[in-house]
N, C-alpha and C. Protein backbone atom coordinates (compact mmCIF):
# COMPACT_ATOMS: atom_id res chain seq x y z
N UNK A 1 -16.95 22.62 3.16
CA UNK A 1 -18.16 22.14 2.51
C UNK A 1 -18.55 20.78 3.11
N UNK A 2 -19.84 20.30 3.50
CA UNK A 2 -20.56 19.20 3.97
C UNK A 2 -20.56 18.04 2.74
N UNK A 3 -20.77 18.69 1.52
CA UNK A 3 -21.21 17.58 0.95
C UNK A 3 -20.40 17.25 -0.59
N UNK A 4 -20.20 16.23 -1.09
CA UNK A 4 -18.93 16.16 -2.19
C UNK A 4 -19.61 15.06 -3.04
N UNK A 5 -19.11 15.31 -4.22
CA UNK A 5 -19.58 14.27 -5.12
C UNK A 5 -18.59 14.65 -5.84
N UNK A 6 -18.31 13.06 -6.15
CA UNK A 6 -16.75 12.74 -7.49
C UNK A 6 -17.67 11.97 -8.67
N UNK A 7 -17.42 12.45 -9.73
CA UNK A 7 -17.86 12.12 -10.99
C UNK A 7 -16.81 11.27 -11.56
N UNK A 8 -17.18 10.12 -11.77
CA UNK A 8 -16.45 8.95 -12.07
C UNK A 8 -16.21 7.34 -11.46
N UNK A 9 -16.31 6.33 -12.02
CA UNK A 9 -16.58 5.23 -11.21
C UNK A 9 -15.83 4.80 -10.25
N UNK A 10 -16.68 4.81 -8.57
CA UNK A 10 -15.57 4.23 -7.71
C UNK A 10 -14.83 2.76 -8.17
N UNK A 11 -13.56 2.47 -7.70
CA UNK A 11 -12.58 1.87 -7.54
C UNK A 11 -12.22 1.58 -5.65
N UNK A 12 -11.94 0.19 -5.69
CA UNK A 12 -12.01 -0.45 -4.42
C UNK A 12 -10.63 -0.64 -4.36
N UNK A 13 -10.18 -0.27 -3.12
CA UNK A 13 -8.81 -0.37 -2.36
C UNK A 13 -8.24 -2.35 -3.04
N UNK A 14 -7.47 -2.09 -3.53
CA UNK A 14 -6.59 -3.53 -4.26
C UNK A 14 -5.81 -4.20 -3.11
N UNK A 15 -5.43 -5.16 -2.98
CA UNK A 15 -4.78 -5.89 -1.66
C UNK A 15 -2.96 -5.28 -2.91
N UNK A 16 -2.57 -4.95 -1.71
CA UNK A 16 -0.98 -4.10 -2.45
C UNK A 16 0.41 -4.98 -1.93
N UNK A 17 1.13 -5.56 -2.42
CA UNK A 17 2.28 -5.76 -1.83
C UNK A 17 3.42 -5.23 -2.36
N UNK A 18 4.71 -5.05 -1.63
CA UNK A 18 6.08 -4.27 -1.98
C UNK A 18 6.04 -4.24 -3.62
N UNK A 19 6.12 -5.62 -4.35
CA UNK A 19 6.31 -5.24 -5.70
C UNK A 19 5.32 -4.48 -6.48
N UNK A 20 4.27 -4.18 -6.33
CA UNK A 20 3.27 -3.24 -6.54
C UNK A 20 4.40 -1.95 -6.71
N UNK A 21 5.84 -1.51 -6.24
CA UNK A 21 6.09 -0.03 -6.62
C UNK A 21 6.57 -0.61 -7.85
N UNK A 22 6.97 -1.82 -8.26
CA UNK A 22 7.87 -1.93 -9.84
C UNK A 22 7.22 -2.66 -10.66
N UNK A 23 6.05 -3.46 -10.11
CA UNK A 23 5.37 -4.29 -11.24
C UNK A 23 4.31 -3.75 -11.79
N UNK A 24 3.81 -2.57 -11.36
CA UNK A 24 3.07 -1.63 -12.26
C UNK A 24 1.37 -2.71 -12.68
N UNK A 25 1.07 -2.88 -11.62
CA UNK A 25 -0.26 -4.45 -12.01
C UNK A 25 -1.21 -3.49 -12.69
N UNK A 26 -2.26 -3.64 -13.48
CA UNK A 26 -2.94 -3.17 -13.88
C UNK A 26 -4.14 -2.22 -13.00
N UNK A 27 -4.66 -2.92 -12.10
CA UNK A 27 -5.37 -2.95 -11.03
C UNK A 27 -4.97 -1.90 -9.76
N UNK A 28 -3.66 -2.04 -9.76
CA UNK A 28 -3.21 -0.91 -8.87
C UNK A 28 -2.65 0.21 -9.50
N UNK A 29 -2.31 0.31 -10.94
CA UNK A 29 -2.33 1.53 -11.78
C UNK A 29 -3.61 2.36 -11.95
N UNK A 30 -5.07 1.60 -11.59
CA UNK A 30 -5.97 2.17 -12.19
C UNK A 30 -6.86 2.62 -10.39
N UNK A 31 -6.18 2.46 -9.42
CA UNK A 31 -6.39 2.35 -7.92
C UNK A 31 -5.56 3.96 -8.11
N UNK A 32 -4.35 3.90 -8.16
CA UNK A 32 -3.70 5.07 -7.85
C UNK A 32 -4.47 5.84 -9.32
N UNK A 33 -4.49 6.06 -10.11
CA UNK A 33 -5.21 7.14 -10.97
C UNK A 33 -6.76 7.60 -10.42
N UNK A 34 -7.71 6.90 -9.94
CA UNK A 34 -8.85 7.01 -9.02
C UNK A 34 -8.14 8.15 -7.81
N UNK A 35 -7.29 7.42 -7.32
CA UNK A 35 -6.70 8.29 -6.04
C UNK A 35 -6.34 9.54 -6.28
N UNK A 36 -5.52 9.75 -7.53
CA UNK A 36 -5.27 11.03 -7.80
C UNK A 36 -6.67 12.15 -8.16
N UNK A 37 -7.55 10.97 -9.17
CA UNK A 37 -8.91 12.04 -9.47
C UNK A 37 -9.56 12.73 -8.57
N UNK A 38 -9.94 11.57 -7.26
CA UNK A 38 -10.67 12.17 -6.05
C UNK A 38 -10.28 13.10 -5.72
N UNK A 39 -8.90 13.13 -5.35
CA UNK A 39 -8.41 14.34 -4.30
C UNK A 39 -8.36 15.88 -5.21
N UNK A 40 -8.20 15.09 -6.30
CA UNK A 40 -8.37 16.58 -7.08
C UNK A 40 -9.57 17.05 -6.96
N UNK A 41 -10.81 16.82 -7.04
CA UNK A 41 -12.03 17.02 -7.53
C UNK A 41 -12.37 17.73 -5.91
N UNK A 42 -11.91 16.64 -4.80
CA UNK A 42 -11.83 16.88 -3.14
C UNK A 42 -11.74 17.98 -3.01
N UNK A 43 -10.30 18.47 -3.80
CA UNK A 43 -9.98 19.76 -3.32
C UNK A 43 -10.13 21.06 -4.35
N UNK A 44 -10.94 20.92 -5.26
CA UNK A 44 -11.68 21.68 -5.89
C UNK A 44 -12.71 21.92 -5.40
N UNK A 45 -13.46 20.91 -4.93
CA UNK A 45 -14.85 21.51 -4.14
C UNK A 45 -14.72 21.76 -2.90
N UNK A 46 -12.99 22.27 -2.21
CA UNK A 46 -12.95 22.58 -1.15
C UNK A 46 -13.44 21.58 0.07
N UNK A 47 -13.24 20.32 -0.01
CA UNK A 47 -13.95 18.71 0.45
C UNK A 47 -13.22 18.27 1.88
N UNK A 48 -13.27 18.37 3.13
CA UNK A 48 -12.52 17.69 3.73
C UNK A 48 -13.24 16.58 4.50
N UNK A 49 -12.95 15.33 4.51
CA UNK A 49 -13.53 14.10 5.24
C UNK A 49 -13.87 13.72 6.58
N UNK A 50 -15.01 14.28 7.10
CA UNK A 50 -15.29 14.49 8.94
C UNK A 50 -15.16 13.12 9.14
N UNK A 51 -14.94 12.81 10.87
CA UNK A 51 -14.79 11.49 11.17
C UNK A 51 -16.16 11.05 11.17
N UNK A 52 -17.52 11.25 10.88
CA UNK A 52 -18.86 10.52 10.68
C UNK A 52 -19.05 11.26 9.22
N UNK A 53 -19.42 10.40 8.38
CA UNK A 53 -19.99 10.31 6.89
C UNK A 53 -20.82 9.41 6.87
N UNK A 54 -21.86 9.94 5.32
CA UNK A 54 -22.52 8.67 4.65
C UNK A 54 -22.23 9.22 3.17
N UNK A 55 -22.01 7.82 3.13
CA UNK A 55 -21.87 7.53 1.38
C UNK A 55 -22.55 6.85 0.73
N UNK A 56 -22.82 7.36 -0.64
CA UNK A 56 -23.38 6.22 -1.83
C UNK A 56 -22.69 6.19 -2.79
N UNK A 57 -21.66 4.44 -2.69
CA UNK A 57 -21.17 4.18 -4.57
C UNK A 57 -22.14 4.15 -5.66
N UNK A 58 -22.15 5.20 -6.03
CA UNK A 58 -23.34 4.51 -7.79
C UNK A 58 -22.33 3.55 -8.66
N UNK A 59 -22.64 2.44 -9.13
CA UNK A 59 -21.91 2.01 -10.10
C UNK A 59 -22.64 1.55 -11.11
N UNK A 60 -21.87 2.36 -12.41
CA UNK A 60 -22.61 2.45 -13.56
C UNK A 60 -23.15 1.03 -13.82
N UNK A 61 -24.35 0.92 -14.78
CA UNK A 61 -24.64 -0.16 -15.62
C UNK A 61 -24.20 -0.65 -17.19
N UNK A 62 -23.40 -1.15 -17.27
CA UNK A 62 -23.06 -1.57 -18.85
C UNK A 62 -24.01 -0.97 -19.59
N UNK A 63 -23.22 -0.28 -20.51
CA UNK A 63 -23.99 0.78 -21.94
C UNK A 63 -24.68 -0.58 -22.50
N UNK A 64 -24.06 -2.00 -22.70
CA UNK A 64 -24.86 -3.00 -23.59
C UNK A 64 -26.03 -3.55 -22.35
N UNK A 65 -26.55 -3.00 -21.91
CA UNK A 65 -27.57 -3.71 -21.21
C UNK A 65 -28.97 -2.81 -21.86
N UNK A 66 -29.93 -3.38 -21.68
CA UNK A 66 -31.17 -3.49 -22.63
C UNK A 66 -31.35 -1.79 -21.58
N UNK A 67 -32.45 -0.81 -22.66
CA UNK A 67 -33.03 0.17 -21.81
C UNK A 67 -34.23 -0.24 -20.85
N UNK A 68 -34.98 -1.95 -21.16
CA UNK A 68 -35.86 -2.21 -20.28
C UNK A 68 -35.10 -2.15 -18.76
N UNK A 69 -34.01 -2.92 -19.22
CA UNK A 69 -33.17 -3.69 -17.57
C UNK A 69 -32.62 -2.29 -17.22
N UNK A 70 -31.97 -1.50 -17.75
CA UNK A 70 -31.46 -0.45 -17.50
C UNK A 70 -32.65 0.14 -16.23
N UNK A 71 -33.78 0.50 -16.51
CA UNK A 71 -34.53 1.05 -16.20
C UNK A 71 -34.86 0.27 -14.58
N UNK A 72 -35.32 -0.89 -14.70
CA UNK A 72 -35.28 -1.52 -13.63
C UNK A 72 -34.03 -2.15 -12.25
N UNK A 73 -32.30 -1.62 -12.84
CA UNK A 73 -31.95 -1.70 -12.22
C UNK A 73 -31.67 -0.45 -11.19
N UNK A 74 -31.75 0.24 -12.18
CA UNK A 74 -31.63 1.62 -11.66
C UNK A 74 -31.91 2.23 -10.27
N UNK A 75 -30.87 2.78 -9.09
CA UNK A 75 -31.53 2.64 -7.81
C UNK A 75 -31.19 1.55 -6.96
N UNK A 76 -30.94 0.33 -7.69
CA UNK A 76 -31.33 -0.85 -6.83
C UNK A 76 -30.28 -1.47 -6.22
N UNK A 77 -30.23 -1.97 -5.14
CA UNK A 77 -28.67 -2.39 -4.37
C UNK A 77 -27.66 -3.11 -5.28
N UNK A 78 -26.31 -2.80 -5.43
CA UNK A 78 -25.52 -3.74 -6.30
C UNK A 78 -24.94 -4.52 -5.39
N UNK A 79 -25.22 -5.90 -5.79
CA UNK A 79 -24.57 -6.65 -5.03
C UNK A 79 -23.25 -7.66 -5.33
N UNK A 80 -22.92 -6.50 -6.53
CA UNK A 80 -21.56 -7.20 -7.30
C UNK A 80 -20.38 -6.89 -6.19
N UNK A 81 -19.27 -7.79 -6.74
CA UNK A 81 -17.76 -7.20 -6.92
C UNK A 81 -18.01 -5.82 -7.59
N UNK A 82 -16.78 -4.58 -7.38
CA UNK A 82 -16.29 -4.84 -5.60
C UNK A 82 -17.09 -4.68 -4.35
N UNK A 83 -16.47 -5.16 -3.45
CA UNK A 83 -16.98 -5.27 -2.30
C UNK A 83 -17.37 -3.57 -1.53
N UNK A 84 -18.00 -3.52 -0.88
CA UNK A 84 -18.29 -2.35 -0.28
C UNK A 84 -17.28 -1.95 0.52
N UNK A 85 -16.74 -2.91 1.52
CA UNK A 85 -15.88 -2.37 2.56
C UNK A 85 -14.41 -1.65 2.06
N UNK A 86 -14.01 -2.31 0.68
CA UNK A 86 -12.90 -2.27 0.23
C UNK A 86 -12.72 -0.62 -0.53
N UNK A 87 -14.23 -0.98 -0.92
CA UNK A 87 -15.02 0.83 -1.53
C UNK A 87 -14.38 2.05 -0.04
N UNK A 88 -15.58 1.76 0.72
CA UNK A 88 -14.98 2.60 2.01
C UNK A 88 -13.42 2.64 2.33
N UNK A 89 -12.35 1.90 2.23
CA UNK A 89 -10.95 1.80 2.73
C UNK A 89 -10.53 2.70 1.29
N UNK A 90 -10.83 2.68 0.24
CA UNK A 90 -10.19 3.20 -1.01
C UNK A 90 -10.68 4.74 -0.77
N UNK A 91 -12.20 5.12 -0.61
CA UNK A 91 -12.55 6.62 -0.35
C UNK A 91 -11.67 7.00 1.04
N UNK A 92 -11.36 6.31 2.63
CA UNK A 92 -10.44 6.65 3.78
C UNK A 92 -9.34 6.82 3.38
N UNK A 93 -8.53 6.28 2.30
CA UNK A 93 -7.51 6.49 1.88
C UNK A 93 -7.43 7.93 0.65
N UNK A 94 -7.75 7.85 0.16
CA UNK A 94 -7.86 8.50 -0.45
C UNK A 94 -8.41 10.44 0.02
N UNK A 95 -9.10 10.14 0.60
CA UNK A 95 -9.18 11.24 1.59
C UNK A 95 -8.77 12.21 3.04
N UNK A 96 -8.31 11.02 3.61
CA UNK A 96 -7.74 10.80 5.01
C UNK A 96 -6.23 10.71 4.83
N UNK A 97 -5.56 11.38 6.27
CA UNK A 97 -4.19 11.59 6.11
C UNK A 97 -4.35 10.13 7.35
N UNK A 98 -5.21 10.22 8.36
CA UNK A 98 -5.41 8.96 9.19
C UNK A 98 -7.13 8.87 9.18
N UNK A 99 -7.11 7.15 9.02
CA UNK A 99 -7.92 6.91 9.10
C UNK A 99 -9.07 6.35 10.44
N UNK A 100 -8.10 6.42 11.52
CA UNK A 100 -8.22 5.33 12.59
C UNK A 100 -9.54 6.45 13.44
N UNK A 101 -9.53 7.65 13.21
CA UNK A 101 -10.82 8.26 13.93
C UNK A 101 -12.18 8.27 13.25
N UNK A 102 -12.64 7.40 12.41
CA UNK A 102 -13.71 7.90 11.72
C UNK A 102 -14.00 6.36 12.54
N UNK A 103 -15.68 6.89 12.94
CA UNK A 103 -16.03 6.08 14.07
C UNK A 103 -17.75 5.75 13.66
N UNK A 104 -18.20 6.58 12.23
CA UNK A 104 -19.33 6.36 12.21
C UNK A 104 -19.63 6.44 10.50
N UNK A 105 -20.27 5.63 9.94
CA UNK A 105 -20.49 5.83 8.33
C UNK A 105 -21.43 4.90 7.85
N UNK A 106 -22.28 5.50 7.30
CA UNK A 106 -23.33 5.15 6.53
C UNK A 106 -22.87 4.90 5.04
N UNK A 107 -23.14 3.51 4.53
CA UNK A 107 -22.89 2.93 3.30
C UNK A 107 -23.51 2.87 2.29
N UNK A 108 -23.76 2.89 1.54
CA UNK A 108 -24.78 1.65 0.30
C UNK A 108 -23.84 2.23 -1.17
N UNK A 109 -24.18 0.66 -2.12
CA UNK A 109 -24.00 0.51 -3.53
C UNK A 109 -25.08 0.78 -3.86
N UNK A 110 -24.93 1.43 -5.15
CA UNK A 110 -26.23 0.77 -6.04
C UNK A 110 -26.16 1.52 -6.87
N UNK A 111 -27.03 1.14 -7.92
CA UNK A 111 -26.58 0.52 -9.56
C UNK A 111 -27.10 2.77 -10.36
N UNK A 112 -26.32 2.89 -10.94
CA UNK A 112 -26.98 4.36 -11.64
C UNK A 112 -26.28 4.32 -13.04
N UNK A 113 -26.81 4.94 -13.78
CA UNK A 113 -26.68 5.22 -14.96
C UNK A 113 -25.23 5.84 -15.64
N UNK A 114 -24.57 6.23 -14.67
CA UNK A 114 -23.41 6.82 -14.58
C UNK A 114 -22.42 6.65 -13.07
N UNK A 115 -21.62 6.43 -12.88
CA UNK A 115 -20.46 6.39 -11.89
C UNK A 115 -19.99 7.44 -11.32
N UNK A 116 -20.67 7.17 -9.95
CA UNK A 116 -20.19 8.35 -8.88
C UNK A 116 -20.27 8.43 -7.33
N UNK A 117 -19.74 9.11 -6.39
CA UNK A 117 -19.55 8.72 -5.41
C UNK A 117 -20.07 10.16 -4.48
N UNK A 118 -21.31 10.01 -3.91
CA UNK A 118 -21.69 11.17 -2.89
C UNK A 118 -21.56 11.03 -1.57
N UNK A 119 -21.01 11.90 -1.43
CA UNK A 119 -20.20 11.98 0.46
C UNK A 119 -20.87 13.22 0.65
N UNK A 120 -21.95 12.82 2.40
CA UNK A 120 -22.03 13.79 3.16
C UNK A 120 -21.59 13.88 4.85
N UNK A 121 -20.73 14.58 5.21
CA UNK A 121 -20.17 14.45 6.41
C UNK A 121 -21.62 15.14 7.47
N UNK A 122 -21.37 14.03 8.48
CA UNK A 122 -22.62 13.85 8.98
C UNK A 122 -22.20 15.12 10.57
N UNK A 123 -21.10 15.06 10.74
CA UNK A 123 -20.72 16.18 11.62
C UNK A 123 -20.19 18.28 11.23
């Protein structure tokens, strides 16, 4: 299949060190549960990751934000934390057994009503 969408809010690759297998950080408990969702969902929709993709993180908008602002953010580039690149290294990981051949990828954040991540492999 060309094209994949994971229902649920991306999560950005966490900077990890050795004690990360026993200190159980919050942040990298909720990194590896993301990791497990994707690949499930990956390999339910039969998903494998070509070395050229484009992606879009949607990341939800707080339920307490007004339906005016709601409305107007909607669509529009997020230019929060997390970072994008860290986004891309968490979906390569998460998908990829190696990452070192993917040589071409189209990016963007931005803000949706709900949390989700659409991948189309461009090869």
């Amino acid at each position: 299949m060309d094209k994949f969408e994971f229902i649920g809010t991306p999560v950005a690759k966490p900077r990890m060190t050795r004690a990360d297998r026993y200190k159980k950080r919050p942040v990298v408990e909720k990194y590896w549960a993301f990791k497990d969702m994707i690949k499930l969902q990956a390999k339910q929709q039969k998903f494998k990751l070509a070395d050229e993709y484009s992606v879009v993180f949607v990341m939800p908008i707080a339920k307490s934000t007004s339906e005016k602002k709601k409305a107007e953010m909607y669509g529009e580039p997020h230019r929060l934390r997390p970072d994008l690149d860290n986004m891309l290294k968490s979906l390569n990981d998460c998908l990829m057994d190696e990452d070192s051949s993917v040589h071409n990828v189209h990016a963007r954040k931005i803000w949706g009503y709900e949390g989700k991540i659409v991948v189309e492999n461009l090869t």
